[in-house]
C-alpha atoms as a PDB file:
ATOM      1  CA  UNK A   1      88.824  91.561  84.166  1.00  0.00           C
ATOM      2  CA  UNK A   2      89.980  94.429  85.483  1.00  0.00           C
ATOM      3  CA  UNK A   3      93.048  96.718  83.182  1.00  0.00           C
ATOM      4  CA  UNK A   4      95.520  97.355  85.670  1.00  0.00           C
ATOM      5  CA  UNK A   5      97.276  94.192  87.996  1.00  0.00           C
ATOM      6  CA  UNK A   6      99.495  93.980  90.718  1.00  0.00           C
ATOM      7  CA  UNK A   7     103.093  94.704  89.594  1.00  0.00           C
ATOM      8  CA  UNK A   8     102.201  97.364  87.103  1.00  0.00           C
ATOM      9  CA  UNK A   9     103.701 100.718  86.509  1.00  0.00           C
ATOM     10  CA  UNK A  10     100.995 103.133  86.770  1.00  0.00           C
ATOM     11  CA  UNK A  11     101.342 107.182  86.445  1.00  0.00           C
ATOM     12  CA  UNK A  12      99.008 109.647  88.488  1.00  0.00           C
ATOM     13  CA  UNK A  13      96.736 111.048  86.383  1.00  0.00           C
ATOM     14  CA  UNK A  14      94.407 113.132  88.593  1.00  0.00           C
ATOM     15  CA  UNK A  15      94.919 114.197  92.598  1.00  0.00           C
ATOM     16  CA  UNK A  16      97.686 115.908  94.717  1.00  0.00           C
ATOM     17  CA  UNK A  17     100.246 113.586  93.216  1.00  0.00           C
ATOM     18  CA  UNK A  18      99.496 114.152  89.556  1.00  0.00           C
ATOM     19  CA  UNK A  19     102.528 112.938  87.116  1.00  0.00           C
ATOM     20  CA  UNK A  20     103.898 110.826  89.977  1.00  0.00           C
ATOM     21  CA  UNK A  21     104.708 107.097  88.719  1.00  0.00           C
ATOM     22  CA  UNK A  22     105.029 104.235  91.160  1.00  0.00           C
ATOM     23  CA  UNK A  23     103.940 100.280  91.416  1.00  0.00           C
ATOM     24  CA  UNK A  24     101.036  98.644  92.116  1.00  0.00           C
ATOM     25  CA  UNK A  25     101.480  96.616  95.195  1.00  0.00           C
ATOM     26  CA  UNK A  26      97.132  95.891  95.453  1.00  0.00           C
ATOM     27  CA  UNK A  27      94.262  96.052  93.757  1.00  0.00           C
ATOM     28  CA  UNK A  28      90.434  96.285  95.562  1.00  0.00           C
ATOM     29  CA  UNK A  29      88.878  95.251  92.356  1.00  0.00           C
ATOM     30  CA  UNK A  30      85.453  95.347  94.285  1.00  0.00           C
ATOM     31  CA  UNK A  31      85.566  99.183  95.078  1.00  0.00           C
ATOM     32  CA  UNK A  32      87.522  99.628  91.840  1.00  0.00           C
ATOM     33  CA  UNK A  33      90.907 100.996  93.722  1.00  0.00           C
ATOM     34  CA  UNK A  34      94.511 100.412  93.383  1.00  0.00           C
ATOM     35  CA  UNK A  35      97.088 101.205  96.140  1.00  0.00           C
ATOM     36  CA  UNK A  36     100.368 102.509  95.097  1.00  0.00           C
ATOM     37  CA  UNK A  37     103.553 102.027  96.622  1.00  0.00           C
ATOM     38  CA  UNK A  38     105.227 105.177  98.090  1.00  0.00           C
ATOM     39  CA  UNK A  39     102.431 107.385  96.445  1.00  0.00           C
ATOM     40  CA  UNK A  40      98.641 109.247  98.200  1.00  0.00           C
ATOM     41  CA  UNK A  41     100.737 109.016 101.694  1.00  0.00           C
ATOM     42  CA  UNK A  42      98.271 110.160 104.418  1.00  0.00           C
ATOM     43  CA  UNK A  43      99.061 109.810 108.460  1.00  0.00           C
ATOM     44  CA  UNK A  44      96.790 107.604 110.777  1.00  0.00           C
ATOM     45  CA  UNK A  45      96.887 108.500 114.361  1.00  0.00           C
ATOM     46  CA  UNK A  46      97.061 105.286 116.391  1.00  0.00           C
ATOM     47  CA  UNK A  47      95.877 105.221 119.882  1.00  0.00           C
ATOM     48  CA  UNK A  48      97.874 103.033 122.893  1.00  0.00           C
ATOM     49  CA  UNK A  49      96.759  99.889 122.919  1.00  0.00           C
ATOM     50  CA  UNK A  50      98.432  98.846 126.418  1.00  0.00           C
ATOM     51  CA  UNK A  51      98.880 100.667 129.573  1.00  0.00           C
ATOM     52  CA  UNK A  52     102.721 102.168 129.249  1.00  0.00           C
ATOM     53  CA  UNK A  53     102.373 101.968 125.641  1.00  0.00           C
ATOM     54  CA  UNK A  54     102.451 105.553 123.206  1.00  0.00           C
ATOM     55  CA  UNK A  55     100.420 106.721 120.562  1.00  0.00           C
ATOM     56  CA  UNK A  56     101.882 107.355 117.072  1.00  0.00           C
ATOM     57  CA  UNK A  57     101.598 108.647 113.807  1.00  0.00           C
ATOM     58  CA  UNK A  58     102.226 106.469 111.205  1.00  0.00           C
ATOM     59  CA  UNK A  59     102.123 107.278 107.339  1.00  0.00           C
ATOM     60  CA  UNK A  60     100.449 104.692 104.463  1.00  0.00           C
ATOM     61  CA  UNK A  61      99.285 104.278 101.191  1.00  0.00           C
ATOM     62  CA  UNK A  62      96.203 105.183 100.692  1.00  0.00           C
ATOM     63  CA  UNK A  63      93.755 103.916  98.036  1.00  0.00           C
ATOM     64  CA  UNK A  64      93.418 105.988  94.666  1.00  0.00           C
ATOM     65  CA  UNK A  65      89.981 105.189  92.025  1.00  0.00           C
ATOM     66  CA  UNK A  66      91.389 103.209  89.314  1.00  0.00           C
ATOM     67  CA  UNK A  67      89.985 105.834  87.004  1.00  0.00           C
ATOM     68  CA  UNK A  68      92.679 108.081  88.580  1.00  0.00           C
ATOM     69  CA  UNK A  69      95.678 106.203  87.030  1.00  0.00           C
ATOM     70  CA  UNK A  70      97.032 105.094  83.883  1.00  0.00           C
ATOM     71  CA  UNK A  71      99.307 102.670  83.053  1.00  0.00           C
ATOM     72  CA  UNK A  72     102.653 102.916  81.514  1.00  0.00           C
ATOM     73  CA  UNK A  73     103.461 101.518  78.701  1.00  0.00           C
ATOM     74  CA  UNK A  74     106.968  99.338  78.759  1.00  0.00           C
ATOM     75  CA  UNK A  75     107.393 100.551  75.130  1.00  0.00           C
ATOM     76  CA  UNK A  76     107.025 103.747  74.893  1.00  0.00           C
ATOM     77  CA  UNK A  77     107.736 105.085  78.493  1.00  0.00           C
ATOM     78  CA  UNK A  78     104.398 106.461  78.595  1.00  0.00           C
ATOM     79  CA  UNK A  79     101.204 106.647  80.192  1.00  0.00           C
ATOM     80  CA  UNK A  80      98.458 104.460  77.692  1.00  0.00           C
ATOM     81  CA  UNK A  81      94.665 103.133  77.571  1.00  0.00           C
ATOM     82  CA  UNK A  82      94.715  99.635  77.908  1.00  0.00           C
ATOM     83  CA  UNK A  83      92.809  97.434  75.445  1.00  0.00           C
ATOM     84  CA  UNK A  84      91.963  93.229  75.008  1.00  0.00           C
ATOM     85  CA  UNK A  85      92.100  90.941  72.434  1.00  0.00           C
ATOM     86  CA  UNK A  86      91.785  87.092  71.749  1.00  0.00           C
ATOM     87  CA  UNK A  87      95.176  85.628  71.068  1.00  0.00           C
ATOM     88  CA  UNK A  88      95.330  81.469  70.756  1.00  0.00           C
ATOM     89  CA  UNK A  89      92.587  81.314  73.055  1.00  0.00           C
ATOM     90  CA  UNK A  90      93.290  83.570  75.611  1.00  0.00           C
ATOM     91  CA  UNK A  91      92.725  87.162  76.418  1.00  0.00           C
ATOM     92  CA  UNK A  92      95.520  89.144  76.623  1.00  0.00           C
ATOM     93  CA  UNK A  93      96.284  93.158  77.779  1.00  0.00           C
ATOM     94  CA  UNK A  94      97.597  95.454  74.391  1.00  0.00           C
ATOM     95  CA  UNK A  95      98.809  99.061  74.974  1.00  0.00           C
ATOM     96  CA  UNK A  96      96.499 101.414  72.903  1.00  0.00           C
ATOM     97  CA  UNK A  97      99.325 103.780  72.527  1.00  0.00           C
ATOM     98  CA  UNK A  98     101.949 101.533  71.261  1.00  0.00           C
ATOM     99  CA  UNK A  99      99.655  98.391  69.738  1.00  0.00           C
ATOM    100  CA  UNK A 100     101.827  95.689  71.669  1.00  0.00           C
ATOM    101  CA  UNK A 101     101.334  93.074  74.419  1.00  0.00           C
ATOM    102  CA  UNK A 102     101.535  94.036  78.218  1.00  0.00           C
ATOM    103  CA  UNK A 103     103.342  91.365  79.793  1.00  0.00           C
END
């Protein structure tokens, strides 16, 4: 099970857009990598794909290593280690910084 889901408010730990927070809008949990939304922008060059038709330039997420981010806690406004525990049965995400349940 994998620490950081879709939806979450991560910050940008390590890179060019250290400190930067943003959403989580996927998760590759088979290379371990989280895209985030308006954050690691890089520009693909796109070739014509029809005769009359133009190339472009158009700018995306890119994937960051999910040991790059960290995510923020909706307690304390900042940027925690995530930890599990057994609660009635079923495992549940705890903030490390604050002690409370991640939603």
């Amino acid at each position: 099970m994998l620490k950081i889901k879709k939806g979450d408010n991560v910050e940008i730990i390590a890179g060019k857009d250290r400190g930067k927070r943003g959403e989580v809008i996927a998760v590759n949990s088979s290379q371990g990598k989280v895209t985030v939304k308006k954050l690691n922008m890089v520009t693909r060059h796109v070739k014509p794909t029809q005769a009359g038709q133009k190339g472009e330039r158009i700018t995306t997420e890119a994937q960051i290593d999910i040991s790059n981010v960290a995510l923020v806690c909706p307690h304390t406004n900042k940027p925690t280690r995530v930890g599990f525990i057994v609660k009635e049965g079923l495992k549940v995400r705890i903030s490390k910084k604050s002690g409370k349940e991640i939603e």
